[in-house]
Protein backbone atom coordinates (compact mmCIF):
# COMPACT_ATOMS: atom_id res chain seq x y z
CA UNK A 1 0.00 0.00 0.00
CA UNK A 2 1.16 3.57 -0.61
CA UNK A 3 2.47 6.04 1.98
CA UNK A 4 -0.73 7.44 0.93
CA UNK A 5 -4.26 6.55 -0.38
CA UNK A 6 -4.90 9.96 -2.39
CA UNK A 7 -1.82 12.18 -3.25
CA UNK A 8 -2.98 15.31 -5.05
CA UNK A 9 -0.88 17.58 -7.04
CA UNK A 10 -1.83 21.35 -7.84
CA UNK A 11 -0.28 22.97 -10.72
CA UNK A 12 1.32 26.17 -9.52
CA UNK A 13 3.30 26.82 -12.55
CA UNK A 14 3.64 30.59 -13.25
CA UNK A 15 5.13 31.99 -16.45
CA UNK A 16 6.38 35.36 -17.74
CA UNK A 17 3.52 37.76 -18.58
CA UNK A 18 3.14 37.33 -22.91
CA UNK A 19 3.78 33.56 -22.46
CA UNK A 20 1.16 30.88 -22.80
CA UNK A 21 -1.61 30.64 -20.07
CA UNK A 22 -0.59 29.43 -16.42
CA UNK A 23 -2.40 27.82 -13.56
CA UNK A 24 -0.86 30.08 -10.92
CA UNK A 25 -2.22 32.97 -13.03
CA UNK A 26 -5.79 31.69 -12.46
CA UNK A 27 -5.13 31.45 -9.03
CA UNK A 28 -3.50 27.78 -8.54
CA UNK A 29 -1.50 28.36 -5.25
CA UNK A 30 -4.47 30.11 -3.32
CA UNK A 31 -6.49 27.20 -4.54
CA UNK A 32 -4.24 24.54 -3.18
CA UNK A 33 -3.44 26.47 0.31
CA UNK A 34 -7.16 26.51 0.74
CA UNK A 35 -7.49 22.45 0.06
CA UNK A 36 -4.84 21.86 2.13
CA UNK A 37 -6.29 23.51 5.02
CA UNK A 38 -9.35 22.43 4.49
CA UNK A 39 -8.56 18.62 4.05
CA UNK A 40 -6.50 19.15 7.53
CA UNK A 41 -9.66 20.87 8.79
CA UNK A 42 -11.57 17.73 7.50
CA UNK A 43 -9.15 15.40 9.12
CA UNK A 44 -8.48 13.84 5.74
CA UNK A 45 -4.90 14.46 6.26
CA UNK A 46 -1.63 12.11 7.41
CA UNK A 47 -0.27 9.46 6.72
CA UNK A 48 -2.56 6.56 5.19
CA UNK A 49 -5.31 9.58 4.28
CA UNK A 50 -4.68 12.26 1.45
CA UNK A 51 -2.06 14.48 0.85
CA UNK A 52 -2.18 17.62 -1.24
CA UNK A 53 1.40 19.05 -2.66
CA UNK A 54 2.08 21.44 -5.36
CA UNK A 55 3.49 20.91 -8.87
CA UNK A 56 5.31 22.45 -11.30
CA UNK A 57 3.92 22.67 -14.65
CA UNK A 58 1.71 19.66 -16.27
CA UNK A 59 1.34 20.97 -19.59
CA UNK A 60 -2.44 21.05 -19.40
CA UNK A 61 -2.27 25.08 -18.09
CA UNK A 62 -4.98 25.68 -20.96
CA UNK A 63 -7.72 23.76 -19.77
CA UNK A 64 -7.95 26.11 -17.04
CA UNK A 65 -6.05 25.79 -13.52
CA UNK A 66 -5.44 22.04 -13.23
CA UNK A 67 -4.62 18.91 -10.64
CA UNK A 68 -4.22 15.25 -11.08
CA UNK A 69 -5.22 13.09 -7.89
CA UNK A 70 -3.25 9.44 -8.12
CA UNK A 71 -3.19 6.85 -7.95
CA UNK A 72 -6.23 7.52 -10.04
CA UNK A 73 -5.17 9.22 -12.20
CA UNK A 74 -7.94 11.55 -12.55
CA UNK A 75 -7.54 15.54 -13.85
CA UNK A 76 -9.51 18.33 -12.77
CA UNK A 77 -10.33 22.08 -13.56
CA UNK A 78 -11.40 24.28 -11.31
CA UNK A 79 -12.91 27.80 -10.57
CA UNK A 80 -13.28 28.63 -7.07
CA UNK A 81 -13.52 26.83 -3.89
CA UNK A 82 -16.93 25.75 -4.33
CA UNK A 83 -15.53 23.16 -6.62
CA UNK A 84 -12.43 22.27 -4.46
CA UNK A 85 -14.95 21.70 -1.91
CA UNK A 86 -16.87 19.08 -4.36
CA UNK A 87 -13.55 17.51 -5.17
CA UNK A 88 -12.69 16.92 -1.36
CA UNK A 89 -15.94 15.63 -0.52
CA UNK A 90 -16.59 13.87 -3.66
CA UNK A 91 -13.45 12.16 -5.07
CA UNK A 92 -11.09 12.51 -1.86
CA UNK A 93 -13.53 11.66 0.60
CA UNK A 94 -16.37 9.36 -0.73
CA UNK A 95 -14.22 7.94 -3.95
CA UNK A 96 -16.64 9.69 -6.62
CA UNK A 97 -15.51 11.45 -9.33
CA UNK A 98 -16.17 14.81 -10.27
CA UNK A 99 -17.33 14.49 -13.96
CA UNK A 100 -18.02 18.10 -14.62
CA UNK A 101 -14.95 19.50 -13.32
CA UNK A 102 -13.45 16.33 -15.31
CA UNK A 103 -10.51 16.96 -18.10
């Protein structure tokens, strides 16, 4: 078994201003601060439970602000926290996926 069960990974890539979109333009590392306090909050956290890191880029910056939970391997867009919020309790915490927030 892994270290553990959900690990999910926030783009937070941020490039020059002229270059191709980025996540952390659209708000990516407020997004994931606010997911990781609010699986902590949730108790979700730890070892065995879910664990939410940033990433650099995943090349998928124009789909909107992206993460990847594993090991399912699922990808998400987002907008606000309204939809982190449906990703925690959804996917992370009751192991359904999201399939409008889906890439």
């Amino acid at each position: 078994m892994s270290y553990y069960s959900r690990h999910v990974f926030f783009c937070c890539n941020q490039r020059e201003a002229g270059e191709r979109s980025s996540c952390n333009q659209k708000g990516a590392t407020q997004m994931r601060d606010y997911a990781k306090r609010r699986v902590k909050q949730l108790g979700l956290d730890g070892p065995g439970k879910i664990r939410i890191n940033q990433s650099g880029c995943l090349d998928r910056c124009e789909e909107g602000p992206c993460i990847v939970v594993y090991p399912d391997a699922v990808w998400y867009t987002y907008v606000d926290r309204a939809d982190i919020d449906e990703i925690i309790e959804e996917h992370l915490r009751n192991g359904r996926v999201v399939e409008r927030l889906r890439i």
